[in-house]
PDB file of N, CA and C in Angstrom:
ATOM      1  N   UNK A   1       0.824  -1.190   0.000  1.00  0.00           N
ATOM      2  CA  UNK A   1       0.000   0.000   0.000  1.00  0.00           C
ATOM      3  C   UNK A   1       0.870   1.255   0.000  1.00  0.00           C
ATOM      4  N   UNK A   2       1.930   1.121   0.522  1.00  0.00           N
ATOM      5  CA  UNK A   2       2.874   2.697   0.345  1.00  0.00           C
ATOM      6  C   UNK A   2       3.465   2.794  -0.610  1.00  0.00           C
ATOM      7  N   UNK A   3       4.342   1.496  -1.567  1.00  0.00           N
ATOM      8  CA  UNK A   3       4.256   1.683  -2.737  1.00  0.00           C
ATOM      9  C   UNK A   3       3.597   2.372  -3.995  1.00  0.00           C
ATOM     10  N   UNK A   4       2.015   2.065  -3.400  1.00  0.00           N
ATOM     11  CA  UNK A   4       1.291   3.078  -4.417  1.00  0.00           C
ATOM     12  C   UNK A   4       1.056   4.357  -4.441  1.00  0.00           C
ATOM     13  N   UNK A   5       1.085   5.003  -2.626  1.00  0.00           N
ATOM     14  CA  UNK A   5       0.622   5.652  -2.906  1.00  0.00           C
ATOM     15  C   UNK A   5       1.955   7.081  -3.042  1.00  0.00           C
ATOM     16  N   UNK A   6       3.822   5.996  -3.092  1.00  0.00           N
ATOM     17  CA  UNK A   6       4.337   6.767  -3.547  1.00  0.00           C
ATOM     18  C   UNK A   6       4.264   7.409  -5.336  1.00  0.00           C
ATOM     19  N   UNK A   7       4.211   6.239  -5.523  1.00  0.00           N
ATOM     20  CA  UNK A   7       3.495   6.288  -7.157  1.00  0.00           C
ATOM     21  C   UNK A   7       2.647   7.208  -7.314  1.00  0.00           C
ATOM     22  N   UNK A   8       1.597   7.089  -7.014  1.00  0.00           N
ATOM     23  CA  UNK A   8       0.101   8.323  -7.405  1.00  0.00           C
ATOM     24  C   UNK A   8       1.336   9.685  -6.794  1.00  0.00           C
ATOM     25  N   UNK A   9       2.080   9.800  -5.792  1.00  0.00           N
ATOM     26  CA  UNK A   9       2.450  11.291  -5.391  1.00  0.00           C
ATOM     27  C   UNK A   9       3.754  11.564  -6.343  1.00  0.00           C
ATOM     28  N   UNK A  10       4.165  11.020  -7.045  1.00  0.00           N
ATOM     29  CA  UNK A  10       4.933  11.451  -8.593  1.00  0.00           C
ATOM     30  C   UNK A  10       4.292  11.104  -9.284  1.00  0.00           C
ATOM     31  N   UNK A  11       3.288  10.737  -9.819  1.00  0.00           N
ATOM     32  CA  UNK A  11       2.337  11.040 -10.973  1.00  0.00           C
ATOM     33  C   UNK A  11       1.389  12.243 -10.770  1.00  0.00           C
ATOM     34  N   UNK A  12       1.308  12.472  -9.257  1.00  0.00           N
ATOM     35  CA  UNK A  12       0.807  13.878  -9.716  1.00  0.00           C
ATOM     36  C   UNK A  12       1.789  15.214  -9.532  1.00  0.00           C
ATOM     37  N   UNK A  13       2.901  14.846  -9.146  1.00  0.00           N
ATOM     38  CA  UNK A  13       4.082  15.974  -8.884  1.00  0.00           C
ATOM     39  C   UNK A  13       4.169  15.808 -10.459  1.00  0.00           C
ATOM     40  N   UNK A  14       4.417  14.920 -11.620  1.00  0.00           N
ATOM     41  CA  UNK A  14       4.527  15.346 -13.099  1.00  0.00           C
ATOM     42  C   UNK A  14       3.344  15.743 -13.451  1.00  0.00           C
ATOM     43  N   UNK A  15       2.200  15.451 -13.243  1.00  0.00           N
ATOM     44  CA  UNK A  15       1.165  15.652 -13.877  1.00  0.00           C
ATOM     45  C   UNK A  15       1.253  17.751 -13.349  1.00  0.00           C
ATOM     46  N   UNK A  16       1.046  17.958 -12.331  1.00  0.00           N
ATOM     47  CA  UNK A  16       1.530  19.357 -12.054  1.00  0.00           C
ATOM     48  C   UNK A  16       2.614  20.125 -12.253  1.00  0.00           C
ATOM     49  N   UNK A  17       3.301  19.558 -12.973  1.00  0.00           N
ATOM     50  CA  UNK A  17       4.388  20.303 -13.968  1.00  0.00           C
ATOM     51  C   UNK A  17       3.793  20.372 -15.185  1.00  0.00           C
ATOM     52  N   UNK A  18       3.406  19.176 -15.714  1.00  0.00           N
ATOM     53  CA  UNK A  18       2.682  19.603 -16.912  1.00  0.00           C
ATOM     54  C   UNK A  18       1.855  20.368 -17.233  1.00  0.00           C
ATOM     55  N   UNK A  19       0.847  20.301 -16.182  1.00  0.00           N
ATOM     56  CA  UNK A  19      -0.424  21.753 -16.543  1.00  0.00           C
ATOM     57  C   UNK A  19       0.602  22.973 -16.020  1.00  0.00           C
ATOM     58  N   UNK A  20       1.407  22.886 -14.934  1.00  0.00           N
ATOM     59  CA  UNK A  20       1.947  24.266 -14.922  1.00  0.00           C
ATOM     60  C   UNK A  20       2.698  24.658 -16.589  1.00  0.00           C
ATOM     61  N   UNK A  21       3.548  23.991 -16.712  1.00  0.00           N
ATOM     62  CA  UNK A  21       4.223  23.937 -18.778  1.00  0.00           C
ATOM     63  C   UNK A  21       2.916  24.687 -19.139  1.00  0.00           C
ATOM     64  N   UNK A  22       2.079  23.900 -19.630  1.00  0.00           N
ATOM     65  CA  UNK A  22       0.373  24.150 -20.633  1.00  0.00           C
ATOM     66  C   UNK A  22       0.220  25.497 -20.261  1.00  0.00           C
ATOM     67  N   UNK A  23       0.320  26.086 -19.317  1.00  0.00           N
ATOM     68  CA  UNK A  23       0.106  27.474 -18.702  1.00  0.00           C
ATOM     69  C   UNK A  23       0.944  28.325 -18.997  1.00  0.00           C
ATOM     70  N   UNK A  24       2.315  28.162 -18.481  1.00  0.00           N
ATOM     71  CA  UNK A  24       2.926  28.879 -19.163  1.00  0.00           C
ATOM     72  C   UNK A  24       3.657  29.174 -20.833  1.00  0.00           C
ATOM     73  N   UNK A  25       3.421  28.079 -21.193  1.00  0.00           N
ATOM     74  CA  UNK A  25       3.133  27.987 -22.662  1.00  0.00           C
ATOM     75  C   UNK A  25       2.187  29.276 -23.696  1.00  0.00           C
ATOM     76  N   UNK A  26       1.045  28.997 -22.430  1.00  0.00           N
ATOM     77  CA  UNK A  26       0.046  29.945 -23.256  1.00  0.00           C
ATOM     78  C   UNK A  26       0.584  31.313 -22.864  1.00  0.00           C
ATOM     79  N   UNK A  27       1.046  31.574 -22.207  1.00  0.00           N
ATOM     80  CA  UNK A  27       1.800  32.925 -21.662  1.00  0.00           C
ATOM     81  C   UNK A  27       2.407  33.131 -22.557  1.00  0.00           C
ATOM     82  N   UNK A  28       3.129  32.482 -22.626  1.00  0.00           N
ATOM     83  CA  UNK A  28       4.501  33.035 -23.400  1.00  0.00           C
ATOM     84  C   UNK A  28       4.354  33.434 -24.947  1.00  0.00           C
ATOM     85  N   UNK A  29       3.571  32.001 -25.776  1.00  0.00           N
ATOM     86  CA  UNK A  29       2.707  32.643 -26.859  1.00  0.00           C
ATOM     87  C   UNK A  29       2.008  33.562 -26.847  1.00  0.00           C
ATOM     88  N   UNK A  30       1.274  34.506 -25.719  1.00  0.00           N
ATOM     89  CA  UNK A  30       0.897  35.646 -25.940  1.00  0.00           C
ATOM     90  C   UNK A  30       1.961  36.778 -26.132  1.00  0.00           C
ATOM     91  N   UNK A  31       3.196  36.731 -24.888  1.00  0.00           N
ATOM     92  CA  UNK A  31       4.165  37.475 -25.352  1.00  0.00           C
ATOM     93  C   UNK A  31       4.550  37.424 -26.441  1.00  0.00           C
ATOM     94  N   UNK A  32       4.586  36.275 -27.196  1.00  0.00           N
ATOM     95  CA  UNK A  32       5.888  36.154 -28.270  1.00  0.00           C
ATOM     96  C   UNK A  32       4.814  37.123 -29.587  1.00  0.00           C
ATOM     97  N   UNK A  33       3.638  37.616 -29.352  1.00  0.00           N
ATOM     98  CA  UNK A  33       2.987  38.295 -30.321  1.00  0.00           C
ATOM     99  C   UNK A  33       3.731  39.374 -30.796  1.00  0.00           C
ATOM    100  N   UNK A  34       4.926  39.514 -31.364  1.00  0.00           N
ATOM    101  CA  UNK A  34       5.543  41.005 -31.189  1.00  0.00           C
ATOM    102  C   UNK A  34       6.253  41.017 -32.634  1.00  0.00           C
ATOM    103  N   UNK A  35       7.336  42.329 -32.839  1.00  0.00           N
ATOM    104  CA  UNK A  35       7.515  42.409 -34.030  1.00  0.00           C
ATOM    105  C   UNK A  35       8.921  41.590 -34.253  1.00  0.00           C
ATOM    106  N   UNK A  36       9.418  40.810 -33.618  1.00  0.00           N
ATOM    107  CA  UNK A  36      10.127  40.062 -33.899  1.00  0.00           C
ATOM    108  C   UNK A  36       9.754  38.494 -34.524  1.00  0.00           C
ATOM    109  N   UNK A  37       8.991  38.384 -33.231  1.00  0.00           N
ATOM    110  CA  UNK A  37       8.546  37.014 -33.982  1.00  0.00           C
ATOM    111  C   UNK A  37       7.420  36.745 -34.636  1.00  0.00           C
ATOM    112  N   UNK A  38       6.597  35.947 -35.726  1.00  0.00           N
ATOM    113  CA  UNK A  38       5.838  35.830 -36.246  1.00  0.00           C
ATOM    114  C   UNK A  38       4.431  35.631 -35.472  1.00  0.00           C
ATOM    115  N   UNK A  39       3.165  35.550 -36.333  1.00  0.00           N
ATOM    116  CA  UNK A  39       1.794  35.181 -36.345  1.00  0.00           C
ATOM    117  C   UNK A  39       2.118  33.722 -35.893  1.00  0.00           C
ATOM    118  N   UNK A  40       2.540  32.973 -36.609  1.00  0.00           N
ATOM    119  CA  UNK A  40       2.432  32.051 -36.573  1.00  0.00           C
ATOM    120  C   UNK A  40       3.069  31.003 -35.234  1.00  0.00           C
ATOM    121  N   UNK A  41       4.372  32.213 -34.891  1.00  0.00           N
ATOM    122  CA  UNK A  41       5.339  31.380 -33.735  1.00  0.00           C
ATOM    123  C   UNK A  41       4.075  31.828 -32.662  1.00  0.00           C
ATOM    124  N   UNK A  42       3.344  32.768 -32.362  1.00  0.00           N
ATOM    125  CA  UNK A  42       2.372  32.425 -31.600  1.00  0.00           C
ATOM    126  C   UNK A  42       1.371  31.257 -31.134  1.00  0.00           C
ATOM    127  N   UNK A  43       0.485  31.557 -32.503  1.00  0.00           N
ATOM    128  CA  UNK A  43      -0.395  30.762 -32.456  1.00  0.00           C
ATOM    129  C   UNK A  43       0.208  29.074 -32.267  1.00  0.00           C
ATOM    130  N   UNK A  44       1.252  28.345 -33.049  1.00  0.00           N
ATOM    131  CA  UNK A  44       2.034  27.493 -32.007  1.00  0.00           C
ATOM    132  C   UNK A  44       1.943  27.180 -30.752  1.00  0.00           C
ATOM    133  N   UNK A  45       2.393  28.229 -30.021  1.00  0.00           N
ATOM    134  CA  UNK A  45       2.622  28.250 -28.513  1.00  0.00           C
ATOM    135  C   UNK A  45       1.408  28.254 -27.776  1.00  0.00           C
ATOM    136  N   UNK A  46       0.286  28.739 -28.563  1.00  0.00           N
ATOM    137  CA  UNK A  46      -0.683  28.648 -28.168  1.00  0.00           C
ATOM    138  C   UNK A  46      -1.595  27.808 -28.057  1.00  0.00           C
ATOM    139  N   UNK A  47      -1.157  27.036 -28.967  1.00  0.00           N
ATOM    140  CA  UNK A  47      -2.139  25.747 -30.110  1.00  0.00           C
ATOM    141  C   UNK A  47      -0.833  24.321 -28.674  1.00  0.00           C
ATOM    142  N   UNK A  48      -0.203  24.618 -28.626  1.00  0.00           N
ATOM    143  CA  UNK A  48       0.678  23.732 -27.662  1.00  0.00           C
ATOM    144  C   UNK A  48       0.317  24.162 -26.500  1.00  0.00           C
ATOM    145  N   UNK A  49      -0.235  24.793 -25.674  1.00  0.00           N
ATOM    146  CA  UNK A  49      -0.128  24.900 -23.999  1.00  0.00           C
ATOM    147  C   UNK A  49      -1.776  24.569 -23.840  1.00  0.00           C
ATOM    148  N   UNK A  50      -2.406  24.777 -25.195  1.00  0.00           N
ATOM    149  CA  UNK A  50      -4.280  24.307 -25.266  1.00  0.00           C
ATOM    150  C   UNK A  50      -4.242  22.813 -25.040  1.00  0.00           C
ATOM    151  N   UNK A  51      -3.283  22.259 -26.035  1.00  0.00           N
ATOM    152  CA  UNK A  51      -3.124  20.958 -26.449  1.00  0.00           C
ATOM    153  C   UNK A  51      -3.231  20.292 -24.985  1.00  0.00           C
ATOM    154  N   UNK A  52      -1.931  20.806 -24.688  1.00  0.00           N
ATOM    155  CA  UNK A  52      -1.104  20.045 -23.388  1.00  0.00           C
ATOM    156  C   UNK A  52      -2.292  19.979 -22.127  1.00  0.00           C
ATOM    157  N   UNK A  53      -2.839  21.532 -22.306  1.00  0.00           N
ATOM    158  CA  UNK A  53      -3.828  21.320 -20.900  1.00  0.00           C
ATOM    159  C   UNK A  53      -4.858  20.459 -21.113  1.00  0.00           C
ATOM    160  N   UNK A  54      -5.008  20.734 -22.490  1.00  0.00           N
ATOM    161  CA  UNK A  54      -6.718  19.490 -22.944  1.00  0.00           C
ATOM    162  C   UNK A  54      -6.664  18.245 -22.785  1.00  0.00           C
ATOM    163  N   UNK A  55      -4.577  17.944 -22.848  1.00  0.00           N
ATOM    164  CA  UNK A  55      -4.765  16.067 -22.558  1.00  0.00           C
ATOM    165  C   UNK A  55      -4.701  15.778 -21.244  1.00  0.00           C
ATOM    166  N   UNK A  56      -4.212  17.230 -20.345  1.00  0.00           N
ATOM    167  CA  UNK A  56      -4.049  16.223 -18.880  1.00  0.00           C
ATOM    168  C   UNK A  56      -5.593  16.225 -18.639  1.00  0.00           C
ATOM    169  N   UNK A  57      -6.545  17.243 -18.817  1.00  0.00           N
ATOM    170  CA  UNK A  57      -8.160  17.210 -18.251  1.00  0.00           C
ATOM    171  C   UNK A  57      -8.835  15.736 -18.935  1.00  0.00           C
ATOM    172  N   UNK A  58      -8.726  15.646 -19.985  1.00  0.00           N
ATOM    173  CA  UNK A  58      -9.172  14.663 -20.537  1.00  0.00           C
ATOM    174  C   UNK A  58      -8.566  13.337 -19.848  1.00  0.00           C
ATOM    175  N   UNK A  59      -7.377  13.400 -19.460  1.00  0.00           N
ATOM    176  CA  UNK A  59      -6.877  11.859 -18.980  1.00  0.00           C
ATOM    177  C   UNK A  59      -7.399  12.055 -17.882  1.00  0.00           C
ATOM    178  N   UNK A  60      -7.715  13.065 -17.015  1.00  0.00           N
ATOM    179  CA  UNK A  60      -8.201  12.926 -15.479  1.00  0.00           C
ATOM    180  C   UNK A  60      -9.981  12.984 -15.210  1.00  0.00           C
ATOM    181  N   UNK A  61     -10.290  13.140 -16.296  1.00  0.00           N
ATOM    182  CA  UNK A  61     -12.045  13.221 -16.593  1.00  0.00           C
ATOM    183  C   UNK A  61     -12.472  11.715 -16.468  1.00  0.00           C
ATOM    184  N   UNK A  62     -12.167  10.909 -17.564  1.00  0.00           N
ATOM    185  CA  UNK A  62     -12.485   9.986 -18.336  1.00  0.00           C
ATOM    186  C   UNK A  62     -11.985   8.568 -17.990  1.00  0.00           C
ATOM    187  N   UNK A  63     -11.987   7.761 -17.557  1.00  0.00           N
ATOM    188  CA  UNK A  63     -11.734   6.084 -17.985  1.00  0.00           C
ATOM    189  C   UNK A  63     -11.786   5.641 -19.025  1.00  0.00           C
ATOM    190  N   UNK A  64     -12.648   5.898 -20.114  1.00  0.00           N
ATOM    191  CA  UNK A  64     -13.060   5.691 -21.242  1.00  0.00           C
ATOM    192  C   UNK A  64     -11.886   5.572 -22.021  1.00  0.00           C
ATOM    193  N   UNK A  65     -11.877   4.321 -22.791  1.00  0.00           N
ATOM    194  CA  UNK A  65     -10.359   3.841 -23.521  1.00  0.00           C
ATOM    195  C   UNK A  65     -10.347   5.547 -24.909  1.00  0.00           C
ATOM    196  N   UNK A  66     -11.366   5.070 -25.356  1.00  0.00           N
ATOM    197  CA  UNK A  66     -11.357   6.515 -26.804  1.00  0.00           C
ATOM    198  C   UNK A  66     -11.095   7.855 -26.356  1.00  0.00           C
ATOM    199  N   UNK A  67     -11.836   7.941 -24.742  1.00  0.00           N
ATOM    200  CA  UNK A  67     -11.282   9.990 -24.434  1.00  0.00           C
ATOM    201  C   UNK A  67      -9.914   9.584 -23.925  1.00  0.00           C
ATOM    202  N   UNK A  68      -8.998   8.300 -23.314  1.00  0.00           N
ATOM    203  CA  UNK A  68      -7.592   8.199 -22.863  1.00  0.00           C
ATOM    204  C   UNK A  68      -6.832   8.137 -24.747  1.00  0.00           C
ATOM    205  N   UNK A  69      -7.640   8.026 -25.919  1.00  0.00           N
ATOM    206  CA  UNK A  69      -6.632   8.079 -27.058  1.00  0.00           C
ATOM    207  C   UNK A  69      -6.658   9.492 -27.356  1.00  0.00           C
ATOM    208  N   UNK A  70      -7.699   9.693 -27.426  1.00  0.00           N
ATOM    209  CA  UNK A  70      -7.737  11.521 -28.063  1.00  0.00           C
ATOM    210  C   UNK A  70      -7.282  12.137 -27.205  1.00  0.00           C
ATOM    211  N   UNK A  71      -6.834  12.014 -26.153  1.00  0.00           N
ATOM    212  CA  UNK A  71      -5.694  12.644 -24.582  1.00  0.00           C
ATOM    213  C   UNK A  71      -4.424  12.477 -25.120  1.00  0.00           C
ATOM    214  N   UNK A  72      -4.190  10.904 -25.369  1.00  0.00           N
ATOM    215  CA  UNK A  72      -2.515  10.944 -25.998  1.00  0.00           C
ATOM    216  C   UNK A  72      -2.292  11.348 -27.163  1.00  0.00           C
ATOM    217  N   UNK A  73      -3.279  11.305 -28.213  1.00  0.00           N
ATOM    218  CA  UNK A  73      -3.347  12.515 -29.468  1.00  0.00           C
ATOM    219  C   UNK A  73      -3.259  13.606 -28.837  1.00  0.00           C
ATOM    220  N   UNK A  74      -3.576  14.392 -28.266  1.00  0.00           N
ATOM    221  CA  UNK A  74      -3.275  15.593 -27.313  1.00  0.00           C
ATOM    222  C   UNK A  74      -1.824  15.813 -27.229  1.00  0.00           C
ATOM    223  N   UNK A  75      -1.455  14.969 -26.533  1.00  0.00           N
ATOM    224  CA  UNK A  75       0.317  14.930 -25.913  1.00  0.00           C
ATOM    225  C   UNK A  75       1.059  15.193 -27.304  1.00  0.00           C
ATOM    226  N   UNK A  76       0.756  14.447 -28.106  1.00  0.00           N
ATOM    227  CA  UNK A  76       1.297  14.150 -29.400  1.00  0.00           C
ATOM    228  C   UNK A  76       1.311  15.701 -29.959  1.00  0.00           C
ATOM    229  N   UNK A  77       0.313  16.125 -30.353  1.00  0.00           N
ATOM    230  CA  UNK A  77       0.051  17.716 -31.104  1.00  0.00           C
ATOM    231  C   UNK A  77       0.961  17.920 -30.123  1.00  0.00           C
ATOM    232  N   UNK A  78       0.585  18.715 -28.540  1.00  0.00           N
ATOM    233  CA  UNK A  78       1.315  19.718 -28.388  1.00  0.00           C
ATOM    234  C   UNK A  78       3.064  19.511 -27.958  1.00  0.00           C
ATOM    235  N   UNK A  79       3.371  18.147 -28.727  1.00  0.00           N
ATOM    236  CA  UNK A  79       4.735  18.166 -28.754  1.00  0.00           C
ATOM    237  C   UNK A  79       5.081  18.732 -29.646  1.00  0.00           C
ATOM    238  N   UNK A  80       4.292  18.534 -31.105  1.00  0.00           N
ATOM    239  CA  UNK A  80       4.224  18.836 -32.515  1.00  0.00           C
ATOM    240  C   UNK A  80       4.027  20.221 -32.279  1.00  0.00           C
ATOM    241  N   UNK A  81       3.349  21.084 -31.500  1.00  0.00           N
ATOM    242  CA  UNK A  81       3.069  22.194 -31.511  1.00  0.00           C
ATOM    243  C   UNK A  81       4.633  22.867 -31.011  1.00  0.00           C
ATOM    244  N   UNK A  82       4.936  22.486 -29.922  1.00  0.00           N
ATOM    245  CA  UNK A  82       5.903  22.830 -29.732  1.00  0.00           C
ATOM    246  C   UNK A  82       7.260  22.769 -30.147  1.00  0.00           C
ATOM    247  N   UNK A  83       7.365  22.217 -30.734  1.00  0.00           N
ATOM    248  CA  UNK A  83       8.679  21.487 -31.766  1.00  0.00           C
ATOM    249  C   UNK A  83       8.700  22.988 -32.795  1.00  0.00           C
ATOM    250  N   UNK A  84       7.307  23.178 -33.373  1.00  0.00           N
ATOM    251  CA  UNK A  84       7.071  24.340 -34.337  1.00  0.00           C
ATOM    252  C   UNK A  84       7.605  25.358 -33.232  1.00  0.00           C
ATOM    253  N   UNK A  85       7.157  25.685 -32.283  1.00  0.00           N
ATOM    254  CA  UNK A  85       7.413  27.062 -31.593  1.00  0.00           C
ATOM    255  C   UNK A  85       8.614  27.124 -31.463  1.00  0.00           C
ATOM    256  N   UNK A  86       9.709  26.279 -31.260  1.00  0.00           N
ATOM    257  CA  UNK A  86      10.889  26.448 -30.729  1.00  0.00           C
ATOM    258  C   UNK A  86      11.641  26.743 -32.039  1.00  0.00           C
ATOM    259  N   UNK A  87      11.297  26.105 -33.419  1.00  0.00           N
ATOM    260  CA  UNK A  87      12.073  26.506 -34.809  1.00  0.00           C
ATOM    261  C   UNK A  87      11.433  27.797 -35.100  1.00  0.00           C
ATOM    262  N   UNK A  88      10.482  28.005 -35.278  1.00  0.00           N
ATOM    263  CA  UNK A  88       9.874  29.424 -35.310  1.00  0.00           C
ATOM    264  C   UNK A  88      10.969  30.419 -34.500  1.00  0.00           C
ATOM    265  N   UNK A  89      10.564  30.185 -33.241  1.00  0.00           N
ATOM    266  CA  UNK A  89      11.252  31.546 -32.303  1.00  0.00           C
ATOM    267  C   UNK A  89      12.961  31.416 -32.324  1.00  0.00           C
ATOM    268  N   UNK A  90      13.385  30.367 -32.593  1.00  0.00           N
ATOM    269  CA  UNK A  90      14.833  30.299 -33.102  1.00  0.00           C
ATOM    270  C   UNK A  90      15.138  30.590 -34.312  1.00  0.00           C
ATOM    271  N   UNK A  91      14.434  31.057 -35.538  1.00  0.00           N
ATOM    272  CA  UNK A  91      14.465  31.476 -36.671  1.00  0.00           C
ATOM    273  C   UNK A  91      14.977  33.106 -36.788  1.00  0.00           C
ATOM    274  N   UNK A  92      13.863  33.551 -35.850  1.00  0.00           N
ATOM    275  CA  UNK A  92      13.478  34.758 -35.309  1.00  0.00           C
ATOM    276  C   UNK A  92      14.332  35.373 -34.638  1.00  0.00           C
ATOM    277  N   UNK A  93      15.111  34.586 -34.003  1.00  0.00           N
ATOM    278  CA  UNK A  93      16.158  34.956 -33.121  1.00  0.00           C
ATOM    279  C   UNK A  93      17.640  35.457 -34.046  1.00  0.00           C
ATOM    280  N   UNK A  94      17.326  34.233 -34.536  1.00  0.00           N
ATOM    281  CA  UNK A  94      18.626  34.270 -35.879  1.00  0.00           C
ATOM    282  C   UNK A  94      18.370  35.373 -36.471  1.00  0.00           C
ATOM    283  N   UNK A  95      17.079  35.718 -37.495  1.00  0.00           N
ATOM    284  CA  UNK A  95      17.517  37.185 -38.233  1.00  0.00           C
ATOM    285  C   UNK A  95      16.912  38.320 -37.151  1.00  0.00           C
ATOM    286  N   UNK A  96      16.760  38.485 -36.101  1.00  0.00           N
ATOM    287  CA  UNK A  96      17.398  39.299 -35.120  1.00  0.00           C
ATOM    288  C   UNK A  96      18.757  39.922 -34.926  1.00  0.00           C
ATOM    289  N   UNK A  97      19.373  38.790 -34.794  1.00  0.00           N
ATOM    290  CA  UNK A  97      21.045  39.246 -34.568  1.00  0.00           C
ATOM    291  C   UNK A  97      21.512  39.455 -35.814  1.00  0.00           C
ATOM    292  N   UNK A  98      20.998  38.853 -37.049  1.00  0.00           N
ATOM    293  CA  UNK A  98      21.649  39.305 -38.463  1.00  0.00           C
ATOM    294  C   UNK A  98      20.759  40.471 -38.752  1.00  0.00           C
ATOM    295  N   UNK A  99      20.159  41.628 -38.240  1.00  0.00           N
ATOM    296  CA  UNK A  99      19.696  42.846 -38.259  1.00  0.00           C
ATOM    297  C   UNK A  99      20.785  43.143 -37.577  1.00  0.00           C
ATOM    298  N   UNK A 100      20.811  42.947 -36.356  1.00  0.00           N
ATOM    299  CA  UNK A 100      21.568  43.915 -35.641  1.00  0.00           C
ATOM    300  C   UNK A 100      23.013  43.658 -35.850  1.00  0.00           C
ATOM    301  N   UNK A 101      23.436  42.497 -36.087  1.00  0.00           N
ATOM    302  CA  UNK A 101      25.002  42.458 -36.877  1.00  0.00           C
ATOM    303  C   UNK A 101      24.824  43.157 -38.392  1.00  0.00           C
ATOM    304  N   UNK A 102      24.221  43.499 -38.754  1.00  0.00           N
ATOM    305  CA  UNK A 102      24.124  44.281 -40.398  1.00  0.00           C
ATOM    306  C   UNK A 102      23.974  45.709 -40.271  1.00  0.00           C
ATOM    307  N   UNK A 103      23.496  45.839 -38.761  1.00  0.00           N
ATOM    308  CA  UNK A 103      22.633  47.524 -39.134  1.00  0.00           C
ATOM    309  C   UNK A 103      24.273  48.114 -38.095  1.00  0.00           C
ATOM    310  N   UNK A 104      24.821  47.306 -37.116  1.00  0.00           N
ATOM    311  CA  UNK A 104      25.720  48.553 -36.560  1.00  0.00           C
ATOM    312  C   UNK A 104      26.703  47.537 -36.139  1.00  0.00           C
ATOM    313  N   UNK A 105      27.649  46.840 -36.818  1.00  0.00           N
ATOM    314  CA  UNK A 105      28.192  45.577 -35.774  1.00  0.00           C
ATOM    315  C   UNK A 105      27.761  44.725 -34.769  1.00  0.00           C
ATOM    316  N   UNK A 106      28.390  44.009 -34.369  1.00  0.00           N
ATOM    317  CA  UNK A 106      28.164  43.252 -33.458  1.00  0.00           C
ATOM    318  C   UNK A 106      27.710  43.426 -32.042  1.00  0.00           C
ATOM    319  N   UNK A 107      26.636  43.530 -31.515  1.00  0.00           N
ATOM    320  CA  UNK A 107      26.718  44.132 -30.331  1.00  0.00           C
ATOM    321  C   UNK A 107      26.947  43.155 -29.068  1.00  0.00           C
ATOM    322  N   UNK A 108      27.644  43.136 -28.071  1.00  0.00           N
ATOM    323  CA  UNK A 108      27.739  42.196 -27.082  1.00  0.00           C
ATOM    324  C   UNK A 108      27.066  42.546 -25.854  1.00  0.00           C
TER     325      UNK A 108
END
C-alpha cells in the first residue's frame, strides 16, 4: 500500500508540472505576439499549452479507452506544436542578430 501511494504522489508531482508547462506555454505565446517574432510562432505556442492542458483534463475526466486516445493525441500535437514554436522563435532569433550584426556591428 505505500508503494502506491508513492506512485500516485509522482504522478501527480509530473502531472503538475505539466499543466503548470500548458500554462505557461500559453503565456509566453501571448508574449511572443511582437515584431520580432511571427503570427504564426504564436499561435504554435498557443495551439501547444491548449493541447497540453486538454490532454491532462481529458486523462483525469475519463476512464473511457477513446477519451484516454484523443488525450494521448493531445500529448502528441502539443509536442508537434511545440517542436514548431521552438524553430519558429529560433528562426526569429537568428535574423534578429543578423539585423543587428548588419545595421551597426556586433553588439555584445
Amino acid at each position: 500500500m505505500g508503494q502506491n501511494t508513492e506512485l500516485e504522489a509522482r504522478d501527480s508531482h509530473w502531472q503538475g508540472l505539466y499543466r503548470l508547462g500548458g500554462v505557461a506555454a500559453l503565456m509566453i505565446a501571448v508574449l511572443l505576439r511582437s515584431e520580432v517574432f511571427s503570427l504564426a510562432t504564436a499561435y504554435a505556442g498557443i495551439l501547444a499549452g491548449a493541447a497540453g492542458i486538454g490532454a491532462v483534463v481529458l486523462e483525469h475526466v475519463s476512464t473511457v479507452d477513446a477519451v484516454l486516445a484523443l488525450a494521448i493525441a493531445l500529448y502528441f500535437a502539443a509536442i508537434v506544436f511545440l517542436f514548431i514554436r521552438v524553430v519558429l522563435g529560433g528562426r526569429g532569433l537568428y535574423q534578429l542578430g543578423i539585423m543587428r550584426a548588419t545595421a551597426g556591428g556586433l553588439v555584445m
